[in-house]
C-alpha atoms as a PDB file:
ATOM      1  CA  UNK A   1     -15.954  37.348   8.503  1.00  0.00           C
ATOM      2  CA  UNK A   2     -17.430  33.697   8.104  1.00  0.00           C
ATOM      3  CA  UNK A   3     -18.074  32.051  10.282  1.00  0.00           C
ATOM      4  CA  UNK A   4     -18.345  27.750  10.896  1.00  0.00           C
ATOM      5  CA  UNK A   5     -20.775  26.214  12.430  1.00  0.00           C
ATOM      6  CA  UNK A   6     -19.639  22.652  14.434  1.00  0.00           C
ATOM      7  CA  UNK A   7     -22.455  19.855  15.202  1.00  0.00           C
ATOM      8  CA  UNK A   8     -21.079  17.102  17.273  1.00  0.00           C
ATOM      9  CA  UNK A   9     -22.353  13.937  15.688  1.00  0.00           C
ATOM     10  CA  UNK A  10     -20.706  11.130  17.422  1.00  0.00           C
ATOM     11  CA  UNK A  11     -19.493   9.751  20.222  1.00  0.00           C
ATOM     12  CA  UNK A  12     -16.131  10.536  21.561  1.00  0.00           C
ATOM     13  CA  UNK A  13     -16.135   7.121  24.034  1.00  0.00           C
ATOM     14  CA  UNK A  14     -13.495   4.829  22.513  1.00  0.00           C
ATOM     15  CA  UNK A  15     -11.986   7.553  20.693  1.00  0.00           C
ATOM     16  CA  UNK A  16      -8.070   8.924  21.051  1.00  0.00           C
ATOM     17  CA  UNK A  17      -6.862  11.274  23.839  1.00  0.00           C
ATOM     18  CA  UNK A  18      -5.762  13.403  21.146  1.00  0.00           C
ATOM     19  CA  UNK A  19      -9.283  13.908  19.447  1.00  0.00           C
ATOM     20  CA  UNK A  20     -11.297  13.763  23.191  1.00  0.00           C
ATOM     21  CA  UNK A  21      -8.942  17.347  23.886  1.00  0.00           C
ATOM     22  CA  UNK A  22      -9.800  18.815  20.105  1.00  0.00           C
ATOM     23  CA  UNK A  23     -13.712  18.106  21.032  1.00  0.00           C
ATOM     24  CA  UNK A  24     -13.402  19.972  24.573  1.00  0.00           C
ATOM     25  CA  UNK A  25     -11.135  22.838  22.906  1.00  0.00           C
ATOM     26  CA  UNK A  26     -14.039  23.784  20.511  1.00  0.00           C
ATOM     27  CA  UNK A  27     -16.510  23.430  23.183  1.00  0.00           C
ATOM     28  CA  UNK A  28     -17.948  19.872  22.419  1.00  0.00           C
ATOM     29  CA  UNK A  29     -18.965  17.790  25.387  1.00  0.00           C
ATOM     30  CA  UNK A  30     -22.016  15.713  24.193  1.00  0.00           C
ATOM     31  CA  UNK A  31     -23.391  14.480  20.641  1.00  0.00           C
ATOM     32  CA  UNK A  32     -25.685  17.560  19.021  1.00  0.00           C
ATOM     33  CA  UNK A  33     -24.079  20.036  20.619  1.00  0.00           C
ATOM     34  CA  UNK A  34     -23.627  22.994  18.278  1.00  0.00           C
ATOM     35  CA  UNK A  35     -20.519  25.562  18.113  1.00  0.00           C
ATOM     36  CA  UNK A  36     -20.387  28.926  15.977  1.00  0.00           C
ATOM     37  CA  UNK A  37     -16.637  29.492  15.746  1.00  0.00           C
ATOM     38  CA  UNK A  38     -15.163  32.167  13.883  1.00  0.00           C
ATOM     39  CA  UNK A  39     -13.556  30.550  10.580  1.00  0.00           C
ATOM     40  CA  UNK A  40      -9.712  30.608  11.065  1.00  0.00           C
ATOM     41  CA  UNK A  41      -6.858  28.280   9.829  1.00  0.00           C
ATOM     42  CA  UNK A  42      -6.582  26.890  13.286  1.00  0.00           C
ATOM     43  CA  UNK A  43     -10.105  26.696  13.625  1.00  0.00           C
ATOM     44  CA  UNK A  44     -10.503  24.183  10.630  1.00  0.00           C
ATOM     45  CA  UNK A  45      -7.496  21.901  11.563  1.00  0.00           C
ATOM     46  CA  UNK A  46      -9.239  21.304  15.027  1.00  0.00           C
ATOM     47  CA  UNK A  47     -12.002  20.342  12.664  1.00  0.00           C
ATOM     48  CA  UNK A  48     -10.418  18.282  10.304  1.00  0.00           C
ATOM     49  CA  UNK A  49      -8.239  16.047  13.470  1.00  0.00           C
ATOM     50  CA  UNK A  50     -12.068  15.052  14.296  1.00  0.00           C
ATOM     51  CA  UNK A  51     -14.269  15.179  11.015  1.00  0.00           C
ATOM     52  CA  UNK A  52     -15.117  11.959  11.824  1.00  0.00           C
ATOM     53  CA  UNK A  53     -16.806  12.778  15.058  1.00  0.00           C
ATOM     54  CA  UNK A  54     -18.385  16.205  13.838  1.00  0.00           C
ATOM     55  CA  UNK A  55     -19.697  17.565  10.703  1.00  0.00           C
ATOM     56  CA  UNK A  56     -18.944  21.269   9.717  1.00  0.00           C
ATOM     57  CA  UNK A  57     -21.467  23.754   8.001  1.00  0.00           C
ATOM     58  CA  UNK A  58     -20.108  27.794   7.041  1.00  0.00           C
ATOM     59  CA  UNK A  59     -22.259  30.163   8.005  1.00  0.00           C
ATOM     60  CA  UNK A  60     -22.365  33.575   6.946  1.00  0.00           C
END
């Protein structure tokens, strides 16, 4: 199955409650940090709530 790879690439200081809880759900706590998650429907809506904050790659 693919898989998607999730690179923190901004802050989350300033930032909603709402999209400070997706970050720490997908294992973000710091810019550059790097998550392989396993690519799922619930998976990518995390992503897309914070595509502003973190930029997605797939990865076979």
């Amino acid at each position: 199955m693919a898989q998607l790879k999730i690179t923190q690439v901004r802050s989350r200081i300033g930032t909603k409650q709402n999209h400070r809880e997706t970050l720490r759900s997908l294992g973000l706590r710091r810019i550059n940090d790097v998550v392989v998650k396993e690519d799922r429907p619930e998976i990518r809506g995390m992503a897309k709530t914070v595509r502003h904050l973190v930029s997605v790659e797939e990865v076979d």
